[in-house]
PDB file of N, CA and C in Angstrom:
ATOM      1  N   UNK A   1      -6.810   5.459   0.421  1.00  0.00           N
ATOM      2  CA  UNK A   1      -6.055   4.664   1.380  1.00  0.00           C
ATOM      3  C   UNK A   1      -6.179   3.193   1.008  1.00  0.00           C
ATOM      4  N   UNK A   2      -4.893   2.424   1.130  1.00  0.00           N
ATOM      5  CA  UNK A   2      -5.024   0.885   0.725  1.00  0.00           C
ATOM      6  C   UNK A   2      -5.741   0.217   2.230  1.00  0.00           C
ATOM      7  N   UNK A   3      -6.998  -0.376   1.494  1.00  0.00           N
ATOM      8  CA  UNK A   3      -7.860  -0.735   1.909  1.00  0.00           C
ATOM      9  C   UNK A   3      -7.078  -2.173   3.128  1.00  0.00           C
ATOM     10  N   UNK A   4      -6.360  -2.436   2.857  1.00  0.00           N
ATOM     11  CA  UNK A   4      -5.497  -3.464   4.018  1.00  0.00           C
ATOM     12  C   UNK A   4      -4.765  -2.882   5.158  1.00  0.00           C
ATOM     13  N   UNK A   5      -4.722  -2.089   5.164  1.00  0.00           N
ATOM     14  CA  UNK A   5      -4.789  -1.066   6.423  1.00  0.00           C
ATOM     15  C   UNK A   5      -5.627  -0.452   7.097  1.00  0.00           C
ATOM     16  N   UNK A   6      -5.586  -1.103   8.586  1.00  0.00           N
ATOM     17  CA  UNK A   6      -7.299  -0.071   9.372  1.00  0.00           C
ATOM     18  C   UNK A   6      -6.582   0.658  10.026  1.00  0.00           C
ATOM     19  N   UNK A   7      -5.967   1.713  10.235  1.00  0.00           N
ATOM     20  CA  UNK A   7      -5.722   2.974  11.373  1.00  0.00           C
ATOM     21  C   UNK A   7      -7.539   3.142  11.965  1.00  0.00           C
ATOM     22  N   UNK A   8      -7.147   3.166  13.372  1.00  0.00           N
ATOM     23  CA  UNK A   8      -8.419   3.481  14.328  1.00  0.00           C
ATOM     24  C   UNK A   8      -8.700   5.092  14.495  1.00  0.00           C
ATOM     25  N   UNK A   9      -9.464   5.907  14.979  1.00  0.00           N
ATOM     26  CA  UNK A   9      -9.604   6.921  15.480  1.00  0.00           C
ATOM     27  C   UNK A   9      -9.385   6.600  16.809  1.00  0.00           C
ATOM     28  N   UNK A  10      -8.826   6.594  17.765  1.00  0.00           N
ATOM     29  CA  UNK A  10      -8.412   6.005  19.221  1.00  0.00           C
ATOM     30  C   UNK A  10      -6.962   5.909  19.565  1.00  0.00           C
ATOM     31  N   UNK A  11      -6.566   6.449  20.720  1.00  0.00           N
ATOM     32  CA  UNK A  11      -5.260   6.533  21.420  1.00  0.00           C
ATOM     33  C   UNK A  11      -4.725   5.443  21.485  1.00  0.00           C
ATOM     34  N   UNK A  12      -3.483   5.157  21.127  1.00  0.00           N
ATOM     35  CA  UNK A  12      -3.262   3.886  21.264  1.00  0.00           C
ATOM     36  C   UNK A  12      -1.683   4.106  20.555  1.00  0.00           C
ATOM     37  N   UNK A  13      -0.624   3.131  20.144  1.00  0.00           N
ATOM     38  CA  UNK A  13       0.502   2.512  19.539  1.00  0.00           C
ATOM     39  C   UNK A  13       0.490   2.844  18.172  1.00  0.00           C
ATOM     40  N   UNK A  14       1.232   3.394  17.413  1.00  0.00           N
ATOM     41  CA  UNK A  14       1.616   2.989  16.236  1.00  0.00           C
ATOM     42  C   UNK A  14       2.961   3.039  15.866  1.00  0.00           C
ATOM     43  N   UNK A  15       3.137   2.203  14.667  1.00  0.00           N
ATOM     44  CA  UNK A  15       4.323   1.578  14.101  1.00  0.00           C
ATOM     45  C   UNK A  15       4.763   2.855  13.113  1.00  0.00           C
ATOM     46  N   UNK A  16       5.600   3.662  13.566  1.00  0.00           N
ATOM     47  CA  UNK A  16       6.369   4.652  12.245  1.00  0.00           C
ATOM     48  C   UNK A  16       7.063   3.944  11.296  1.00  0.00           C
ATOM     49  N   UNK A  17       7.588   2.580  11.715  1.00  0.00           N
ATOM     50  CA  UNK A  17       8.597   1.971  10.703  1.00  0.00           C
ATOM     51  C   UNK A  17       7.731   1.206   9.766  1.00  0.00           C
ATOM     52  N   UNK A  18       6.466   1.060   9.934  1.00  0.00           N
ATOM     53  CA  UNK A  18       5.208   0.613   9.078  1.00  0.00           C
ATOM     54  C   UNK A  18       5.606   1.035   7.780  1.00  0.00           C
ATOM     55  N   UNK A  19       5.464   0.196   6.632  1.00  0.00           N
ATOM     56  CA  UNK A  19       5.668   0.602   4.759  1.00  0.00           C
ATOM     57  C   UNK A  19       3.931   1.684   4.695  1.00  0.00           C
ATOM     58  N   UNK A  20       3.000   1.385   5.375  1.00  0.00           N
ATOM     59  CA  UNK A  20       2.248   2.307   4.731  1.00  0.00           C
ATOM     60  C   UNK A  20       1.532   3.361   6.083  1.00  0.00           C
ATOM     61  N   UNK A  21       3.090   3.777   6.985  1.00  0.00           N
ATOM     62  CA  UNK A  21       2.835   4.454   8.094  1.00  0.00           C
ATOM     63  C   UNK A  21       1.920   5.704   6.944  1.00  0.00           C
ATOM     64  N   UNK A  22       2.944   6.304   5.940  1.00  0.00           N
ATOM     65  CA  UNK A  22       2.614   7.698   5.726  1.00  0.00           C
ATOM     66  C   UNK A  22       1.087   7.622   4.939  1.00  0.00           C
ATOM     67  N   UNK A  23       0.618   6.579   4.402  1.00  0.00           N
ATOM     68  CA  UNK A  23      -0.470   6.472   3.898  1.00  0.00           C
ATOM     69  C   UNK A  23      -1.894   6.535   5.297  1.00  0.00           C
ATOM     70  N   UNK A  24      -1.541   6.116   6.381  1.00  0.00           N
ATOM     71  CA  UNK A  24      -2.961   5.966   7.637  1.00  0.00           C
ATOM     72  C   UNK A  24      -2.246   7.206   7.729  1.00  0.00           C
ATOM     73  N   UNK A  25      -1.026   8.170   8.459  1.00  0.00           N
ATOM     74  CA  UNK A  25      -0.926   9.221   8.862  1.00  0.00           C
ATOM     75  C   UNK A  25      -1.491   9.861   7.959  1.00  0.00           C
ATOM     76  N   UNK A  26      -1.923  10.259   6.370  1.00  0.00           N
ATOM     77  CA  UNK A  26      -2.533  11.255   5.691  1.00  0.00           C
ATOM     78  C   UNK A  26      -4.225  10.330   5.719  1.00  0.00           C
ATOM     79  N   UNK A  27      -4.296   9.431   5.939  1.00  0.00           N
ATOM     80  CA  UNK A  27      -5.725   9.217   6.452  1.00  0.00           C
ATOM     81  C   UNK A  27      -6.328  10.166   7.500  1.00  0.00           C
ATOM     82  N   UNK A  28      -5.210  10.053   8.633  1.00  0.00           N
ATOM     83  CA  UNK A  28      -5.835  10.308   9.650  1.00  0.00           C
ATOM     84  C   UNK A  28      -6.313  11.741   9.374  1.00  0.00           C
ATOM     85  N   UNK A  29      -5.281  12.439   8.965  1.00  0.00           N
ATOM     86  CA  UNK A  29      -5.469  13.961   8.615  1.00  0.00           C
ATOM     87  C   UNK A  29      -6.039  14.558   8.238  1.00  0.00           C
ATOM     88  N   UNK A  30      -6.671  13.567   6.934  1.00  0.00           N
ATOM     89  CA  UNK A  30      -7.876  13.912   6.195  1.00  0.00           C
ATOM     90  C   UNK A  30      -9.353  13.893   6.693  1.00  0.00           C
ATOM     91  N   UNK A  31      -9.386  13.109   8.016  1.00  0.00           N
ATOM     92  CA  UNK A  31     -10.736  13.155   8.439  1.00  0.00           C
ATOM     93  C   UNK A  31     -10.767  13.930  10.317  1.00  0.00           C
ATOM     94  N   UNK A  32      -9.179  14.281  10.172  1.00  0.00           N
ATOM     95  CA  UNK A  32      -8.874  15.398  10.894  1.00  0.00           C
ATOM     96  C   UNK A  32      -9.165  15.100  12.608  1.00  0.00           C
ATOM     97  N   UNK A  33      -8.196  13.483  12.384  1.00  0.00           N
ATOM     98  CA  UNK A  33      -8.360  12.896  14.059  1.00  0.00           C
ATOM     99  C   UNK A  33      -7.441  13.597  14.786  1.00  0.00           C
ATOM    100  N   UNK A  34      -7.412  13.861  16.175  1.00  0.00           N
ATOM    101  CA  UNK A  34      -6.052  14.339  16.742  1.00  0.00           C
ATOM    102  C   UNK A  34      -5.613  12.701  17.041  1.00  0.00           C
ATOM    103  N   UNK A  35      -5.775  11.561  17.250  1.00  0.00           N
ATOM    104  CA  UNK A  35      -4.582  10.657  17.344  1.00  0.00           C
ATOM    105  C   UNK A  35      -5.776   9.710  16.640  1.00  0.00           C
ATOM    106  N   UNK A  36      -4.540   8.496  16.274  1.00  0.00           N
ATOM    107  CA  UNK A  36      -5.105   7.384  15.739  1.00  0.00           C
ATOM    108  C   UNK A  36      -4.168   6.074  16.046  1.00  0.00           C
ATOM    109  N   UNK A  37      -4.670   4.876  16.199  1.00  0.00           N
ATOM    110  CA  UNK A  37      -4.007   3.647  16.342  1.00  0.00           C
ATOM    111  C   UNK A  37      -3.701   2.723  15.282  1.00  0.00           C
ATOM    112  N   UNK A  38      -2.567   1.662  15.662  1.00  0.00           N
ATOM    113  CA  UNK A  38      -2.383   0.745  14.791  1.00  0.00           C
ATOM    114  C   UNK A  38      -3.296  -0.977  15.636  1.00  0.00           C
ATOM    115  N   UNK A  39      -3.768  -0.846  16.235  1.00  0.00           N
ATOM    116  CA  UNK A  39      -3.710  -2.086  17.243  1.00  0.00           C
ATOM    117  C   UNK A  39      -4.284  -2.749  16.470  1.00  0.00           C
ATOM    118  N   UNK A  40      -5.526  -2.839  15.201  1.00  0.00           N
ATOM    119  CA  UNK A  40      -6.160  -3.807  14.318  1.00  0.00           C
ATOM    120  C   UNK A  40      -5.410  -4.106  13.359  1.00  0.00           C
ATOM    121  N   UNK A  41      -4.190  -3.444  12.968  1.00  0.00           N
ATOM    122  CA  UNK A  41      -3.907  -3.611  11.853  1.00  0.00           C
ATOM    123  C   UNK A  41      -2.984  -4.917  11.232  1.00  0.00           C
ATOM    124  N   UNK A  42      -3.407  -5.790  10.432  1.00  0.00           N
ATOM    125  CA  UNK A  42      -2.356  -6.439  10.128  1.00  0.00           C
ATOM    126  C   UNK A  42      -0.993  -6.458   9.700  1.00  0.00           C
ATOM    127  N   UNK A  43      -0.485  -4.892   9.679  1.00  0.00           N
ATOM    128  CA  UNK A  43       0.847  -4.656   9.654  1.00  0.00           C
ATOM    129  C   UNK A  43       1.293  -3.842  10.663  1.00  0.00           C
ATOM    130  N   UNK A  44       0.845  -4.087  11.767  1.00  0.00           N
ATOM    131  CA  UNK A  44       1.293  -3.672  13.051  1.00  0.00           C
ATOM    132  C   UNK A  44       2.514  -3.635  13.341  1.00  0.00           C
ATOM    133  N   UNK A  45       3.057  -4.750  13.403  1.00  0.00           N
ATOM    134  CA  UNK A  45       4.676  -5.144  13.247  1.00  0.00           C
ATOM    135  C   UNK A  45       5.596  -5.240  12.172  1.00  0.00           C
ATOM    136  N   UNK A  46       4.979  -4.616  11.294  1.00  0.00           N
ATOM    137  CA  UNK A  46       6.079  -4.521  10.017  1.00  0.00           C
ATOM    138  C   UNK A  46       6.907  -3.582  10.195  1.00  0.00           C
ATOM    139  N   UNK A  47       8.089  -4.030   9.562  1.00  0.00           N
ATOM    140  CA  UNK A  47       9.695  -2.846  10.521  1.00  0.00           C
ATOM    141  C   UNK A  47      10.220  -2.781   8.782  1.00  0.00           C
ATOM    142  N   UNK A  48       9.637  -2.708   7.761  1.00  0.00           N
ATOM    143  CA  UNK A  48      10.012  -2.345   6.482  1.00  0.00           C
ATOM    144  C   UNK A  48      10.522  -1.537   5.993  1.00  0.00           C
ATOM    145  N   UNK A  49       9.991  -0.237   6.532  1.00  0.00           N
ATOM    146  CA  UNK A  49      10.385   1.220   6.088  1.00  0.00           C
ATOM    147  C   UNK A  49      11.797   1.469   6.896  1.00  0.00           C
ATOM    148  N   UNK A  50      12.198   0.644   8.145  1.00  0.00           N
ATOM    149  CA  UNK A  50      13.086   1.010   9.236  1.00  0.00           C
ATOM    150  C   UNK A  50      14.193   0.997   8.509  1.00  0.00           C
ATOM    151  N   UNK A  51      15.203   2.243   8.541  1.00  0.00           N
ATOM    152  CA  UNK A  51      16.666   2.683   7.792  1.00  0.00           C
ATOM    153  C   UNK A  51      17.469   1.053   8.258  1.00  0.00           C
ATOM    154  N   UNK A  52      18.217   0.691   7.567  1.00  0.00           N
ATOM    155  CA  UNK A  52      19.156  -0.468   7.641  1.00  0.00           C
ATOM    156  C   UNK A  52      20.524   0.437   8.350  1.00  0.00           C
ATOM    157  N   UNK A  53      21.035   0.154   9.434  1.00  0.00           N
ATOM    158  CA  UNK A  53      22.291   1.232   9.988  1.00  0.00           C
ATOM    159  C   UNK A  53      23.637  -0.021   9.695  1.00  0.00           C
ATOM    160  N   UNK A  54      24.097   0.477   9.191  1.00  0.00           N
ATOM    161  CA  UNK A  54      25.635  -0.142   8.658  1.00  0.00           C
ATOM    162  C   UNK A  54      26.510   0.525   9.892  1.00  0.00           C
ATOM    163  N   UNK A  55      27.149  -0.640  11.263  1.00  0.00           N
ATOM    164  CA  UNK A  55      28.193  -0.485  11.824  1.00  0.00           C
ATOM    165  C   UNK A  55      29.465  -1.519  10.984  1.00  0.00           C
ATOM    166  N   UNK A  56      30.379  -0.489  11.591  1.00  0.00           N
ATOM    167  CA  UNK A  56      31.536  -1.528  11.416  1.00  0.00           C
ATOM    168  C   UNK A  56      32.594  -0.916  12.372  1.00  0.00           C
ATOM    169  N   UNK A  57      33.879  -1.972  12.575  1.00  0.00           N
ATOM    170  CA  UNK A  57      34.610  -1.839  13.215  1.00  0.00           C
ATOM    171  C   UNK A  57      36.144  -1.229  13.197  1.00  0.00           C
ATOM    172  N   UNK A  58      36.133   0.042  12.927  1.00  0.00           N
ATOM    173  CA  UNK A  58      37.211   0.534  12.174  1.00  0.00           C
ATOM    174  C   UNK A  58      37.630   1.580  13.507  1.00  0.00           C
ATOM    175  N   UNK A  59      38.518   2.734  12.574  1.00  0.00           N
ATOM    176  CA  UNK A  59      38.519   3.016  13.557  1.00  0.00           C
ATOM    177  C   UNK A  59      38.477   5.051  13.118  1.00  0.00           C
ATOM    178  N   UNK A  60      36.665   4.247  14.134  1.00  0.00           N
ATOM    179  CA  UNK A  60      36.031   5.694  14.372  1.00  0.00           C
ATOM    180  C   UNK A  60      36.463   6.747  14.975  1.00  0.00           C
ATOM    181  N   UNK A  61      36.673   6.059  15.780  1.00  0.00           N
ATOM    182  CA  UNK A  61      36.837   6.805  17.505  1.00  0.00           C
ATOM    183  C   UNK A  61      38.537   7.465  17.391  1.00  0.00           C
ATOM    184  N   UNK A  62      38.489   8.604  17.687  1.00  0.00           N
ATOM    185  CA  UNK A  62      39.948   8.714  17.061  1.00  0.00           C
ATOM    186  C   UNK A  62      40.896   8.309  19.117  1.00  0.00           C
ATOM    187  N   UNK A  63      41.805   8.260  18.998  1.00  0.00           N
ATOM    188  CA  UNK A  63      42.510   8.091  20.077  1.00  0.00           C
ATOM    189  C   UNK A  63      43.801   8.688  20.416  1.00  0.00           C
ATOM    190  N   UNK A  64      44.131   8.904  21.448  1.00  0.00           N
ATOM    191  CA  UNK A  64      45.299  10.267  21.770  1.00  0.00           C
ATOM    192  C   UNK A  64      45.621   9.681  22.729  1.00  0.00           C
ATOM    193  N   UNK A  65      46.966   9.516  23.133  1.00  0.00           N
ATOM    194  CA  UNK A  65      48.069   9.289  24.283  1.00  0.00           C
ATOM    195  C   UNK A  65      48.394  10.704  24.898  1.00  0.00           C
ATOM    196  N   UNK A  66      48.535  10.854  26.278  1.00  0.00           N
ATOM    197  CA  UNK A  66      47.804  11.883  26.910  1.00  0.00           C
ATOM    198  C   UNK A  66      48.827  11.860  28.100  1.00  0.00           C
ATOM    199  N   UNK A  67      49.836  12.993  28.405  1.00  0.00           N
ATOM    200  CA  UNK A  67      51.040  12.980  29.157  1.00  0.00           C
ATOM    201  C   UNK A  67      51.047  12.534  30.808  1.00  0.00           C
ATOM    202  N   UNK A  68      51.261  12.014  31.522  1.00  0.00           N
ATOM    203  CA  UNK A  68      50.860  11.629  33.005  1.00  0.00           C
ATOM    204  C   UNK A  68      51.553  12.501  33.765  1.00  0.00           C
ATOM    205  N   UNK A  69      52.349  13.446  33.283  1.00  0.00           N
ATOM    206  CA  UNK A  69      52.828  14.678  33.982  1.00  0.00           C
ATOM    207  C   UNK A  69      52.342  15.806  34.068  1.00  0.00           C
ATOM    208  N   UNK A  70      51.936  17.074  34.862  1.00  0.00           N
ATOM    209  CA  UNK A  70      51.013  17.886  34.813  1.00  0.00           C
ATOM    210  C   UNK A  70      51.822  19.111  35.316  1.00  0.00           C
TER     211      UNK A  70
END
């Protein structure tokens, strides 16, 4: 495990979008915690790994004119 990362043994918050979430999650595993925290860690708030979502304004949504007689 890169030593700049502390995952806790203790209930608490963690960051999935963390760059070295999957590195403390196979920590944790290995010493076989049922939960572990990010709250010491200095990459607590890193949003690195988080997918980039591309909107745009086109046209998704399809649309239908719809008879007012029944």
């Amino acid at each position: 495990m890169d030593e700049i990362c502390s995952p806790h043994q203790r209930k608490g918050e963690r960051n999935i979008f963390c760059s070295f979430y999957n590195g403390c999650l196979d920590h944790a595993i290995r010493e076989s915690w049922p939960y572990w925290d990010c709250g010491d860690c200095q990459h607590k708030f890193d949003q690195g790994a988080r997918a980039e979502i591309v909107f745009s304004a086109g046209n998704a949504v399809e649309n239908y004119d719809l008879s007012v007689e029944l």
